[in-house]
N, C-alpha and C. Protein backbone atom coordinates (compact mmCIF):
# COMPACT_ATOMS: atom_id res chain seq x y z
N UNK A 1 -49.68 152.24 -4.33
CA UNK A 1 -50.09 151.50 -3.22
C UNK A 1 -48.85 151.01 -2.50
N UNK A 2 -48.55 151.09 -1.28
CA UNK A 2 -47.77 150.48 -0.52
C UNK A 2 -48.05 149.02 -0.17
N UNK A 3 -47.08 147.90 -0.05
CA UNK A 3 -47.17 147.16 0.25
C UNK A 3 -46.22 146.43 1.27
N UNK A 4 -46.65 145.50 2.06
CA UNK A 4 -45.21 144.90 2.81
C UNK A 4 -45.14 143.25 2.49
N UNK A 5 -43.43 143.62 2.19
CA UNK A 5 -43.68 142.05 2.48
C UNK A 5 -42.74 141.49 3.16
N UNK A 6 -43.10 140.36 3.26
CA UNK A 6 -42.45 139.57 4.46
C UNK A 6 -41.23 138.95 3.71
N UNK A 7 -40.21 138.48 4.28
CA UNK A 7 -39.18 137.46 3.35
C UNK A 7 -38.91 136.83 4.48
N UNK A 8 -38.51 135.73 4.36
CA UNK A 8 -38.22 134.48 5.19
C UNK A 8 -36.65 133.86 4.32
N UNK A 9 -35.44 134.02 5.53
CA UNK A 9 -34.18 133.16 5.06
C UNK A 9 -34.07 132.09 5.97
N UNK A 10 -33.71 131.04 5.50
CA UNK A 10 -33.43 130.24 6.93
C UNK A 10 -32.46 128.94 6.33
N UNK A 11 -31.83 128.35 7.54
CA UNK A 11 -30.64 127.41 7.41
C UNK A 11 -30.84 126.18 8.07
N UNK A 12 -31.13 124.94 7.50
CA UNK A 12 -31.01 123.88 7.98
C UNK A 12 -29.90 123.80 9.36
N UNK A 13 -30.15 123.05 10.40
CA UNK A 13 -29.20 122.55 11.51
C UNK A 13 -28.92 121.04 10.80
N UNK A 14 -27.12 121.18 10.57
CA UNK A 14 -26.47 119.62 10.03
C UNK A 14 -25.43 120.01 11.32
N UNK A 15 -25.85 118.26 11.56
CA UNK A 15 -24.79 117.70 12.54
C UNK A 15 -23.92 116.80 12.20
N UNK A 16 -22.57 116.77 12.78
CA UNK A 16 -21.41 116.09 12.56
C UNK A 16 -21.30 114.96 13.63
N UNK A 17 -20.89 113.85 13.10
CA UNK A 17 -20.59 113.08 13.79
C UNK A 17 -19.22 112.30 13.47
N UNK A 18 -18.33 112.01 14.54
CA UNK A 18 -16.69 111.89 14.71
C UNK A 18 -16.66 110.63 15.34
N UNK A 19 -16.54 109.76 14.58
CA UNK A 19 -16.30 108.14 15.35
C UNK A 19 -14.97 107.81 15.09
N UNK A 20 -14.62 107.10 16.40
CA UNK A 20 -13.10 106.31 16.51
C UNK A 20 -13.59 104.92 16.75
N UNK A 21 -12.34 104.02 16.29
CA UNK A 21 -12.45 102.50 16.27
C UNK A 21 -11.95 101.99 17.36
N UNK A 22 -12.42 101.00 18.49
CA UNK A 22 -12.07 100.62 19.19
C UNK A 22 -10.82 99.92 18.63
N UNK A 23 -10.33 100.39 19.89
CA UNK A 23 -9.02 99.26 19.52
C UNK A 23 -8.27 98.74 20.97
N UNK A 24 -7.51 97.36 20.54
CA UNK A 24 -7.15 96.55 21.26
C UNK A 24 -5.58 96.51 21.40
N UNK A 25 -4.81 96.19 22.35
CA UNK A 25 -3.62 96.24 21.59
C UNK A 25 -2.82 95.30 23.19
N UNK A 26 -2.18 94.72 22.67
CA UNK A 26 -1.29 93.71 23.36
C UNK A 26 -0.10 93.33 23.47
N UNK A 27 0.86 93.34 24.70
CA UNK A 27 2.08 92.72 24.43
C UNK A 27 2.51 91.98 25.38
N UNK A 28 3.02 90.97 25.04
CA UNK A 28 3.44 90.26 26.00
C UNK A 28 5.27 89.90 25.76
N UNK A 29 5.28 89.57 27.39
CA UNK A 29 7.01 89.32 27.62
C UNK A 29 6.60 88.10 28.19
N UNK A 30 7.61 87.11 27.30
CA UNK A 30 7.43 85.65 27.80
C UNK A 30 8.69 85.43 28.72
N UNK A 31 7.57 84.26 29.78
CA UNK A 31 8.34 83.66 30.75
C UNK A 31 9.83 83.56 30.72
N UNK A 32 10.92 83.49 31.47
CA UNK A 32 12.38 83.01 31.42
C UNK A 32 12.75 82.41 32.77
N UNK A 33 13.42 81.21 32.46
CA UNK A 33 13.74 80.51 33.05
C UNK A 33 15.50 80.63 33.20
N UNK A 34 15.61 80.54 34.38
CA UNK A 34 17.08 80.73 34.35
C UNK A 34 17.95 79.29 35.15
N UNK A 35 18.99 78.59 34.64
CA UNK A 35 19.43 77.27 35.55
C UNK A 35 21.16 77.43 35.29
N UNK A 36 21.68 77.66 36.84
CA UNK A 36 22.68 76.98 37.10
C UNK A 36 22.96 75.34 37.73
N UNK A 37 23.39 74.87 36.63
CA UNK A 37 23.85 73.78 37.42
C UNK A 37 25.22 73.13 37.70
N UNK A 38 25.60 72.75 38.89
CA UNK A 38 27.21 71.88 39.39
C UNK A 38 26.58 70.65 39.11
N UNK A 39 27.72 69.96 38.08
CA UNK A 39 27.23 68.63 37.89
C UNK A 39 28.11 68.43 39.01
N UNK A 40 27.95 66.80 39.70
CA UNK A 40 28.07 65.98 40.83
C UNK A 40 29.76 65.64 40.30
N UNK A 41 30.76 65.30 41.41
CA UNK A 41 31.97 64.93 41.24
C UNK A 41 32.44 63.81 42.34
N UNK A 42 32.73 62.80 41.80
CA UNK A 42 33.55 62.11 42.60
C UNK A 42 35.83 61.93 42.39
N UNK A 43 35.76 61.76 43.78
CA UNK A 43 37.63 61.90 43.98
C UNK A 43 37.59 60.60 44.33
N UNK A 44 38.50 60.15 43.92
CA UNK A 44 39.13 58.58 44.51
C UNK A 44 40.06 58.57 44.66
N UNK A 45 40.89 58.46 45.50
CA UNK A 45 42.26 58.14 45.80
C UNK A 45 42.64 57.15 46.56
N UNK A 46 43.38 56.52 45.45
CA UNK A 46 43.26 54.96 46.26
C UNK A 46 45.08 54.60 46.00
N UNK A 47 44.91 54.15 48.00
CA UNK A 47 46.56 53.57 48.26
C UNK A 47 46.81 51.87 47.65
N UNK A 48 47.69 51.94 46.76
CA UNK A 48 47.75 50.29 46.35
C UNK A 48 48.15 49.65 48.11
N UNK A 49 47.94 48.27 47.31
CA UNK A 49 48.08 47.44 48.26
C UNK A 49 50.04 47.08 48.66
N UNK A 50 49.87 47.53 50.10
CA UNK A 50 51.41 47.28 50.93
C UNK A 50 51.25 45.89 51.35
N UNK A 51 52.51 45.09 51.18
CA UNK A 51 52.69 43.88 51.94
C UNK A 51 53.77 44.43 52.94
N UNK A 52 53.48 44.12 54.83
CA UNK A 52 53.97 44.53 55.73
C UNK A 52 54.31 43.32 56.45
N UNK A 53 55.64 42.95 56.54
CA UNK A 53 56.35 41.95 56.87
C UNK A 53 57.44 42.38 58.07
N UNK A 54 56.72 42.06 59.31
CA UNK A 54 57.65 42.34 60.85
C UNK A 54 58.27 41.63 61.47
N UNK A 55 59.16 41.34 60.92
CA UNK A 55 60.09 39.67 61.35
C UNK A 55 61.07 40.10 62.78
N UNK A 56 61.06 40.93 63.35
CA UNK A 56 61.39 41.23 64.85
C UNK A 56 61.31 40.29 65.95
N UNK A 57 60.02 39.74 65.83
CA UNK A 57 60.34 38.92 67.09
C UNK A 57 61.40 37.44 66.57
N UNK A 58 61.71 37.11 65.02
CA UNK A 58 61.98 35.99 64.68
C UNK A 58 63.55 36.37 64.73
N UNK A 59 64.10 37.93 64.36
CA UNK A 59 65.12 38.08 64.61
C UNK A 59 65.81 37.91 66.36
N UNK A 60 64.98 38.26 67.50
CA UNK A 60 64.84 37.78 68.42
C UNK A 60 65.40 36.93 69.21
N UNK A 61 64.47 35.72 68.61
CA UNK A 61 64.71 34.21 68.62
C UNK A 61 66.07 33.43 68.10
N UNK A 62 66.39 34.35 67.21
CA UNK A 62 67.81 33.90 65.93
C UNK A 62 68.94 34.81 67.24
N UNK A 63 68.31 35.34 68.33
CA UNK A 63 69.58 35.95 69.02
C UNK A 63 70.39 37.30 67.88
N UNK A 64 70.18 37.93 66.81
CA UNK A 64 70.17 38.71 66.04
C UNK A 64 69.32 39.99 66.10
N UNK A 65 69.81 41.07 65.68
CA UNK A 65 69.04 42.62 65.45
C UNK A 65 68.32 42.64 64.67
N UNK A 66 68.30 42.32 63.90
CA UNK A 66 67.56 42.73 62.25
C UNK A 66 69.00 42.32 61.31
N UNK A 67 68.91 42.68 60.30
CA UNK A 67 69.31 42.49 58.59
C UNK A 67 70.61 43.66 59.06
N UNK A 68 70.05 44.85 59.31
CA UNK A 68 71.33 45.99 59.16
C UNK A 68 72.18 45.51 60.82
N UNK A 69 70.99 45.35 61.94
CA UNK A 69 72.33 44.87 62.86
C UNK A 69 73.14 43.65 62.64
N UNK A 70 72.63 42.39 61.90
CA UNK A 70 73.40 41.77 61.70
C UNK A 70 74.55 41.87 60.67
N UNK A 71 74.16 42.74 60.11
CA UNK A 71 75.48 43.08 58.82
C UNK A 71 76.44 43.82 59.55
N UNK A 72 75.98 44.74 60.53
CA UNK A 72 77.44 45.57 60.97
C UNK A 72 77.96 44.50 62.03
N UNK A 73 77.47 43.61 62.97
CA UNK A 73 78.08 42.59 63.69
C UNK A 73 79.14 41.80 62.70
N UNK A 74 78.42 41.29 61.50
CA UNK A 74 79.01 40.38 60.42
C UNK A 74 80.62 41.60 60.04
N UNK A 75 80.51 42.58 60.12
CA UNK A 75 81.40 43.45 59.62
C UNK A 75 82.18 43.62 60.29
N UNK A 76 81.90 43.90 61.63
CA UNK A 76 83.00 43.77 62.72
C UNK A 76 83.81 42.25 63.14
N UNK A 77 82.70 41.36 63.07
CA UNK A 77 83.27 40.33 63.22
C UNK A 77 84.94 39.59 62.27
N UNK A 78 84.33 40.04 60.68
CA UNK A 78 85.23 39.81 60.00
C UNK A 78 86.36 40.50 59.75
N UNK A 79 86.66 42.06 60.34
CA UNK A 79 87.26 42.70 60.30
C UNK A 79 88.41 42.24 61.21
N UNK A 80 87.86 41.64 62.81
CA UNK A 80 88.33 41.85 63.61
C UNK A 80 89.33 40.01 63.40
N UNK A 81 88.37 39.01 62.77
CA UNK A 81 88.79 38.03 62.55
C UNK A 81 90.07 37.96 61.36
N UNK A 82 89.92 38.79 60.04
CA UNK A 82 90.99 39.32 59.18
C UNK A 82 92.72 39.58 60.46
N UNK A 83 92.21 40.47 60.95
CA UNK A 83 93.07 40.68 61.62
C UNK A 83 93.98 39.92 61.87
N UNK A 84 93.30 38.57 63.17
CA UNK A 84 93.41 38.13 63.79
C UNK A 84 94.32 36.59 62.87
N UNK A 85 93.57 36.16 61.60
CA UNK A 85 94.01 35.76 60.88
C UNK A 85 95.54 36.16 60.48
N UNK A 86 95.54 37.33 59.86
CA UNK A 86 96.79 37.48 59.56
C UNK A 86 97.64 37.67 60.13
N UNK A 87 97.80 37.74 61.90
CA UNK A 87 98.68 37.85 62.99
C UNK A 87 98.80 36.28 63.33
N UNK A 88 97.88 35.40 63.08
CA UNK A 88 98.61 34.01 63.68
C UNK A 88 99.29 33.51 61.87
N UNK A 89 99.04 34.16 61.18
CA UNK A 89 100.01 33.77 59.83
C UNK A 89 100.90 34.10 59.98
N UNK A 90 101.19 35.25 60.38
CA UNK A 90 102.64 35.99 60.52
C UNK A 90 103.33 34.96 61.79
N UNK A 91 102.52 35.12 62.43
CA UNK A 91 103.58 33.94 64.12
C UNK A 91 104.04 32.61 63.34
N UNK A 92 103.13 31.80 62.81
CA UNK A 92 103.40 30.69 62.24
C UNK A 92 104.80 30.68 61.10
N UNK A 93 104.37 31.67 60.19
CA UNK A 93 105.38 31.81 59.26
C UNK A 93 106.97 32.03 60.20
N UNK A 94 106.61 33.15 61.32
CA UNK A 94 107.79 33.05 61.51
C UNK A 94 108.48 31.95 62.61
N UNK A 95 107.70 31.26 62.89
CA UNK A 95 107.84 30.00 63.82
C UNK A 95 108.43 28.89 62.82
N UNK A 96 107.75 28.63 61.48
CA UNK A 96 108.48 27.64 60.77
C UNK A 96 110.05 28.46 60.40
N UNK A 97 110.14 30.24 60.32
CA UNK A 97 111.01 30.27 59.93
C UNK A 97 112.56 30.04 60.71
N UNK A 98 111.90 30.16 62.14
CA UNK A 98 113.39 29.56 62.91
C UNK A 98 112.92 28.09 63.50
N UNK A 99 113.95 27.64 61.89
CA UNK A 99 114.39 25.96 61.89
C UNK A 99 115.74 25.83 62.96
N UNK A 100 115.94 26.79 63.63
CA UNK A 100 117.69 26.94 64.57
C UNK A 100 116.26 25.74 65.73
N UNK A 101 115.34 26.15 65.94
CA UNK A 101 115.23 26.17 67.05
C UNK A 101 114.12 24.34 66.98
N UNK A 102 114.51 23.61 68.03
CA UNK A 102 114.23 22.09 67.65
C UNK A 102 112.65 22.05 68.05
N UNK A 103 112.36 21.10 67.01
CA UNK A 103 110.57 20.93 66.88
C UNK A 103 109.97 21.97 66.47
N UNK A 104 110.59 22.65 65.59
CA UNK A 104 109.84 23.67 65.05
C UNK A 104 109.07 23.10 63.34
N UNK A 105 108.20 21.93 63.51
CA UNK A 105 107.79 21.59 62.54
C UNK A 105 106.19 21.59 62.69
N UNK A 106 105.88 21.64 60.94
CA UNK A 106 104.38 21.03 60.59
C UNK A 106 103.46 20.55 61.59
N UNK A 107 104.02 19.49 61.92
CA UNK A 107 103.13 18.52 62.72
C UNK A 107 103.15 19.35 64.24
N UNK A 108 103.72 19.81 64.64
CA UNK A 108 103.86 20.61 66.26
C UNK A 108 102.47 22.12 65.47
N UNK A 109 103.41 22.37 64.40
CA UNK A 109 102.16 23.97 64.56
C UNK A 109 100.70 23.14 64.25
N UNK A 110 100.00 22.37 63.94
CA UNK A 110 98.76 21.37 63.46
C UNK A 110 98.55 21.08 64.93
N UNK A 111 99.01 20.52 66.18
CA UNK A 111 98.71 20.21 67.44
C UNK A 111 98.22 21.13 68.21
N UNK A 112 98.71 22.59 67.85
CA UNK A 112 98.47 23.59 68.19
C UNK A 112 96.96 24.13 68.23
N UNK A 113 96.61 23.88 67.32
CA UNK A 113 95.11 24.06 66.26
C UNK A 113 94.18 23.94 67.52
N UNK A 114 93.34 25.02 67.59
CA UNK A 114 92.41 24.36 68.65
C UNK A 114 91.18 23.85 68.28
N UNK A 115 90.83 22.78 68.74
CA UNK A 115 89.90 21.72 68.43
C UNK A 115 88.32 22.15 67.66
N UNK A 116 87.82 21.39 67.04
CA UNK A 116 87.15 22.12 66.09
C UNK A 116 85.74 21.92 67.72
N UNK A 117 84.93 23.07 66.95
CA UNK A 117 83.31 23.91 67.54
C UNK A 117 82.30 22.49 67.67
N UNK A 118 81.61 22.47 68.31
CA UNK A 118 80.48 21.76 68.63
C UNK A 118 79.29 22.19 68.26
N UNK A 119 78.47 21.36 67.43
CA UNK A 119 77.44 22.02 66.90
C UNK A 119 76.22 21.73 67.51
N UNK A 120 75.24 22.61 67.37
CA UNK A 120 74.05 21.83 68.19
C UNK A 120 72.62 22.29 66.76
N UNK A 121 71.96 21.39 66.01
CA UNK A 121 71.25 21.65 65.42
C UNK A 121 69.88 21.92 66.15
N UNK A 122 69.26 22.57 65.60
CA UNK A 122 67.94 23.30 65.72
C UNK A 122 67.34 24.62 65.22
N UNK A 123 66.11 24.15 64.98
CA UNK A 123 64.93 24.95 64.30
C UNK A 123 64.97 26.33 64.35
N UNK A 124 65.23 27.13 63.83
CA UNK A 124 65.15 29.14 64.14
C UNK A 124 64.57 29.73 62.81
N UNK A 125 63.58 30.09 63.28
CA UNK A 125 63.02 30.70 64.24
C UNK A 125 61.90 29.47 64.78
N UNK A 126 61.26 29.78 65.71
CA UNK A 126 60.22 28.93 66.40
C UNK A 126 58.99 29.95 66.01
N UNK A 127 58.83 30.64 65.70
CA UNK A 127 57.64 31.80 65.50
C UNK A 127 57.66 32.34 64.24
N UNK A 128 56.51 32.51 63.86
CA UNK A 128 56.45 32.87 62.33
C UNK A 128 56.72 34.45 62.02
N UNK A 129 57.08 35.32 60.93
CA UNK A 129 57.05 36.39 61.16
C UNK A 129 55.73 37.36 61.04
N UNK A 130 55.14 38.44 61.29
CA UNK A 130 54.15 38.87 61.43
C UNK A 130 53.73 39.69 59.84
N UNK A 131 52.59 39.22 59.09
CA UNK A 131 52.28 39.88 57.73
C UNK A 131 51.06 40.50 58.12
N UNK A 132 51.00 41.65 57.69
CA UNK A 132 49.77 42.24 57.11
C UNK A 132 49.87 42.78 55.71
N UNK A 133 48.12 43.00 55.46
CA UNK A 133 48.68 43.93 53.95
C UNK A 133 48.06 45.37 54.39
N UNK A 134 48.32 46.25 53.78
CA UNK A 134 47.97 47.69 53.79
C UNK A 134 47.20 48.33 52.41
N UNK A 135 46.11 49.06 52.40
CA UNK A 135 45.79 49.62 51.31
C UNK A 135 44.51 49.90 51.57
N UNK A 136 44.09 50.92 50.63
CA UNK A 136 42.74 51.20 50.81
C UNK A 136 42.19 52.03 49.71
N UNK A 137 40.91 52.19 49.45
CA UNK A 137 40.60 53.18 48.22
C UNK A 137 39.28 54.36 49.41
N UNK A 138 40.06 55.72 49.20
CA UNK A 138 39.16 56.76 49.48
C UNK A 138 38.21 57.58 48.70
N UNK A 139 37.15 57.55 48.67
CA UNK A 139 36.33 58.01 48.10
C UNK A 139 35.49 59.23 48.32
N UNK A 140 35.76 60.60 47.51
CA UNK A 140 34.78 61.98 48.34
C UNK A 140 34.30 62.19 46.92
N UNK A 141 32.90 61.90 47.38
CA UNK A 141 32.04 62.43 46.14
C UNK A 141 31.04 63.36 47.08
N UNK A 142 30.69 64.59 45.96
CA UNK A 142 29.59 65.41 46.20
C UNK A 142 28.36 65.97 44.98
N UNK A 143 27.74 65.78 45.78
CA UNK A 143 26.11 65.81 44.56
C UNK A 143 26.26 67.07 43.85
N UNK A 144 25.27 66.68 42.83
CA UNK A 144 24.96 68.17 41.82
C UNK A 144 24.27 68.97 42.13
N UNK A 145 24.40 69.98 41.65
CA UNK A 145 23.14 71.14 42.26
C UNK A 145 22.55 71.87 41.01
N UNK A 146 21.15 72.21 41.40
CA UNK A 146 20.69 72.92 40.01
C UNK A 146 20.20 73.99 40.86
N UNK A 147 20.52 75.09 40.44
CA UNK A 147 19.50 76.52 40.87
C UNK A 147 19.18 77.06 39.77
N UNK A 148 17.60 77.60 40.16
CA UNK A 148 16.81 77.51 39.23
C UNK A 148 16.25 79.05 39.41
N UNK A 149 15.76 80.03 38.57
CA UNK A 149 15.32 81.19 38.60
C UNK A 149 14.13 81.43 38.18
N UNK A 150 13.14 82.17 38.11
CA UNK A 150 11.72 81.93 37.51
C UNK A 150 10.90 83.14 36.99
N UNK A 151 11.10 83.85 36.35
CA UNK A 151 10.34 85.22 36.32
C UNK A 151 9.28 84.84 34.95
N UNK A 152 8.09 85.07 36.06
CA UNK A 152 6.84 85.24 34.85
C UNK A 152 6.84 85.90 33.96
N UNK A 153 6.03 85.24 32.64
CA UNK A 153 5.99 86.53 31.63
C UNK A 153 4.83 87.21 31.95
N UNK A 154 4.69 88.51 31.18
CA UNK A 154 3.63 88.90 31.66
C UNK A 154 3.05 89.95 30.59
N UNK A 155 1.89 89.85 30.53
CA UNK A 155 0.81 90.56 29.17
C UNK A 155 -0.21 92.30 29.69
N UNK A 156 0.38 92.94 29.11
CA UNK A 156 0.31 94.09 29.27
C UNK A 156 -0.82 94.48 28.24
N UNK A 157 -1.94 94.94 28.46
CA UNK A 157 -3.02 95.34 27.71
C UNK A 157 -3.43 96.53 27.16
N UNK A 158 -3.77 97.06 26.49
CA UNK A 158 -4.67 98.09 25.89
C UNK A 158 -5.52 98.72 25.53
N UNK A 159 -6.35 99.14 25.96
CA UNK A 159 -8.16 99.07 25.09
C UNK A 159 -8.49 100.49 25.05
N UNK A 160 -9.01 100.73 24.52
CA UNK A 160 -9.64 101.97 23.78
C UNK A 160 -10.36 101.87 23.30
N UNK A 161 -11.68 102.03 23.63
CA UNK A 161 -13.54 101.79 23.53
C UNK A 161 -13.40 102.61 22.36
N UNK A 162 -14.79 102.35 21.51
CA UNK A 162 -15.72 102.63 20.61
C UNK A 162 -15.88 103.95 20.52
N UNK A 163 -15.55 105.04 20.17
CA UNK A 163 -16.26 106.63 20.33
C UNK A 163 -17.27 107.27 19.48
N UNK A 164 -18.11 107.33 19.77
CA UNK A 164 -19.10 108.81 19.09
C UNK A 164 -18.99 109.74 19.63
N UNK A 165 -18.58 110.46 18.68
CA UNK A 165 -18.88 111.77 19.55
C UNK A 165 -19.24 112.69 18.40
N UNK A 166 -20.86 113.67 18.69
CA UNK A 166 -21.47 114.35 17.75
C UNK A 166 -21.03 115.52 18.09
N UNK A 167 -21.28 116.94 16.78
CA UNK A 167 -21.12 118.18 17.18
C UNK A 167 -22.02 118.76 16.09
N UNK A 168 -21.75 119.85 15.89
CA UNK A 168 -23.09 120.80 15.30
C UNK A 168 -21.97 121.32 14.47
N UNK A 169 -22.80 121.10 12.72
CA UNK A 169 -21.79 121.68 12.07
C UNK A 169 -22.09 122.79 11.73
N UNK A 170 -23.29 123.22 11.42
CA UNK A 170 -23.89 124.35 10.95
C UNK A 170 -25.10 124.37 11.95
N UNK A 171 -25.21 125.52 12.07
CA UNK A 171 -26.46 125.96 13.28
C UNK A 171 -27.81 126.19 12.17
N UNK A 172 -29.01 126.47 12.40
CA UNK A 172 -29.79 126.61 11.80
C UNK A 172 -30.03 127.89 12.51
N UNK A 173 -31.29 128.80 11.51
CA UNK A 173 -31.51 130.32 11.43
C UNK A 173 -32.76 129.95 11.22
N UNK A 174 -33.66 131.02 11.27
CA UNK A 174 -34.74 131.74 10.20
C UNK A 174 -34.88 132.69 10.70
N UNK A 175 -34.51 133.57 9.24
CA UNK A 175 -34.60 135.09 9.67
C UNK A 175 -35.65 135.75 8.79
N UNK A 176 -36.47 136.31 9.77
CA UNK A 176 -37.83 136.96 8.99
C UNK A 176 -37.78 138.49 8.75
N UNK A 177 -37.99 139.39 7.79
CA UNK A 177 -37.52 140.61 7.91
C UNK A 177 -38.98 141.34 6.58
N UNK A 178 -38.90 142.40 6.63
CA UNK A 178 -40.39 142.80 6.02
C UNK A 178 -39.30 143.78 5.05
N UNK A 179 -40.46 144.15 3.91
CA UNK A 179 -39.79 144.80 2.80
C UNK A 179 -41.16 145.86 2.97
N UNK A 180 -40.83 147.06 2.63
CA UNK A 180 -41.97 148.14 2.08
C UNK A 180 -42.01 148.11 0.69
N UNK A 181 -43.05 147.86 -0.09
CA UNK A 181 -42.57 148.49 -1.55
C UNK A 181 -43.74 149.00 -1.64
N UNK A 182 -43.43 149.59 -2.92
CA UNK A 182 -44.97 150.02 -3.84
C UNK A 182 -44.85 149.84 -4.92
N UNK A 183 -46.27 149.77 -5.56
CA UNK A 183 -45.96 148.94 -6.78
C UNK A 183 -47.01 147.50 -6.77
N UNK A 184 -47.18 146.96 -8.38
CA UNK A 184 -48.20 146.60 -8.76
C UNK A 184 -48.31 145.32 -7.56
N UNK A 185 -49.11 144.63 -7.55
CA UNK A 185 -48.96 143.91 -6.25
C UNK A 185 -49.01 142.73 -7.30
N UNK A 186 -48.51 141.34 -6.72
CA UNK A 186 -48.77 140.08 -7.31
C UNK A 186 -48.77 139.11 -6.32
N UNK A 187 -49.65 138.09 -6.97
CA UNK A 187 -50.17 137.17 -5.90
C UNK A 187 -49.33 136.12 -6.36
N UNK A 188 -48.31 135.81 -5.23
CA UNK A 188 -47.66 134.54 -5.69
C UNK A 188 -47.59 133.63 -4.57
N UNK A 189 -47.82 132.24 -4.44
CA UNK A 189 -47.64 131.26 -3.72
C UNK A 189 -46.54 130.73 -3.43
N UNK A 190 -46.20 130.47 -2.30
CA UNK A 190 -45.33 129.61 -1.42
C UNK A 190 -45.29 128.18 -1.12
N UNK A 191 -44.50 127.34 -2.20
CA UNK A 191 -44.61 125.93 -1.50
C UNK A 191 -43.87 125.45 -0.40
């Protein structure tokens, strides 16, 4: 007897599934501050105190130059008086020395003498001399300065979502295909 039979192969469909982890990720660059600063300076320069004494108009009044004109007057004067001195010493000396000649005495050269100066007292100067004082303190001060720079920090992010992603790992089949045989037949069940 011929018989047919049927055969049945077949393959489950398994699917794959490929997950990634979200992820987060962060960096940050912190703020910087940047400062120059000129601290503040003060200069002082300070003139001591001058005492200024202008006695000009009192020299003036005294009929006198000043201190240096009266010293070179005083210098000439005595120079010229030295002189003058030692030329009536010399006459005298030689006047006592010729005794030839009559009345050549003491008492005649003393008559000779010319009569003493007349004085007249009074006050000099009449005007006071002129004082000031002099001095001063200068002062240059200049302020401080701060410059200042400012760059934000700033946070740079990352993200990378959650993934599924499915695929097919094995495909599924059923493949049906017939057999001829012959031969005793048997009844067998299919669960």
């Amino acid at each position: 007897m011929r018989r047919v039979e049927i055969r049945l192969d077949s393959q489950p469909l398994l699917l794959g599934l490929q997950t990634q982890q979200a992820e987060f990720g962060m960096r940050r660059t912190s703020p910087l501050i940047q400062m120059e600063r000129t601290p503040p300076s003060v200069q002082c320069e300070r003139t001591g105190p001058t005492l200024l004494i202008d006695q000009a108009k009192v020299w003036e009044e005294m009929g006198t130059g000043g201190p240096m004109y009266l010293t070179q007057q005083q210098k000439i004067q005595a120079q010229a008086g030295a002189l003058e001195a030692i030329g009536n010493i010399a006459q005298e000396g030689d006047f006592l020395a010729a005794i030839e000649n009559p009345g050549n005495t003491i008492a005649s050269l003393a008559a000779q003498l010319p009569p003493e100066p007349e004085f007249n007292v009074g006050l000099v100067p009449e005007s006071r001399p002129s004082i000031r004082f002099e001095g001063g303190l200068k002062i240059d001060w200049r302020l401080g300065e701060i410059k200042s720079e400012f760059k934000p920090g700033q946070v740079e992010t990352n993200y990378q979502p959650q993934a599924v992603k499915a695929y097919i790992r094995q495909y599924d089949y059923l493949k049906v295909w017939t057999v001829e045989r012959s031969g005793a037949l048997l009844d067998w069940q299919v669960e």
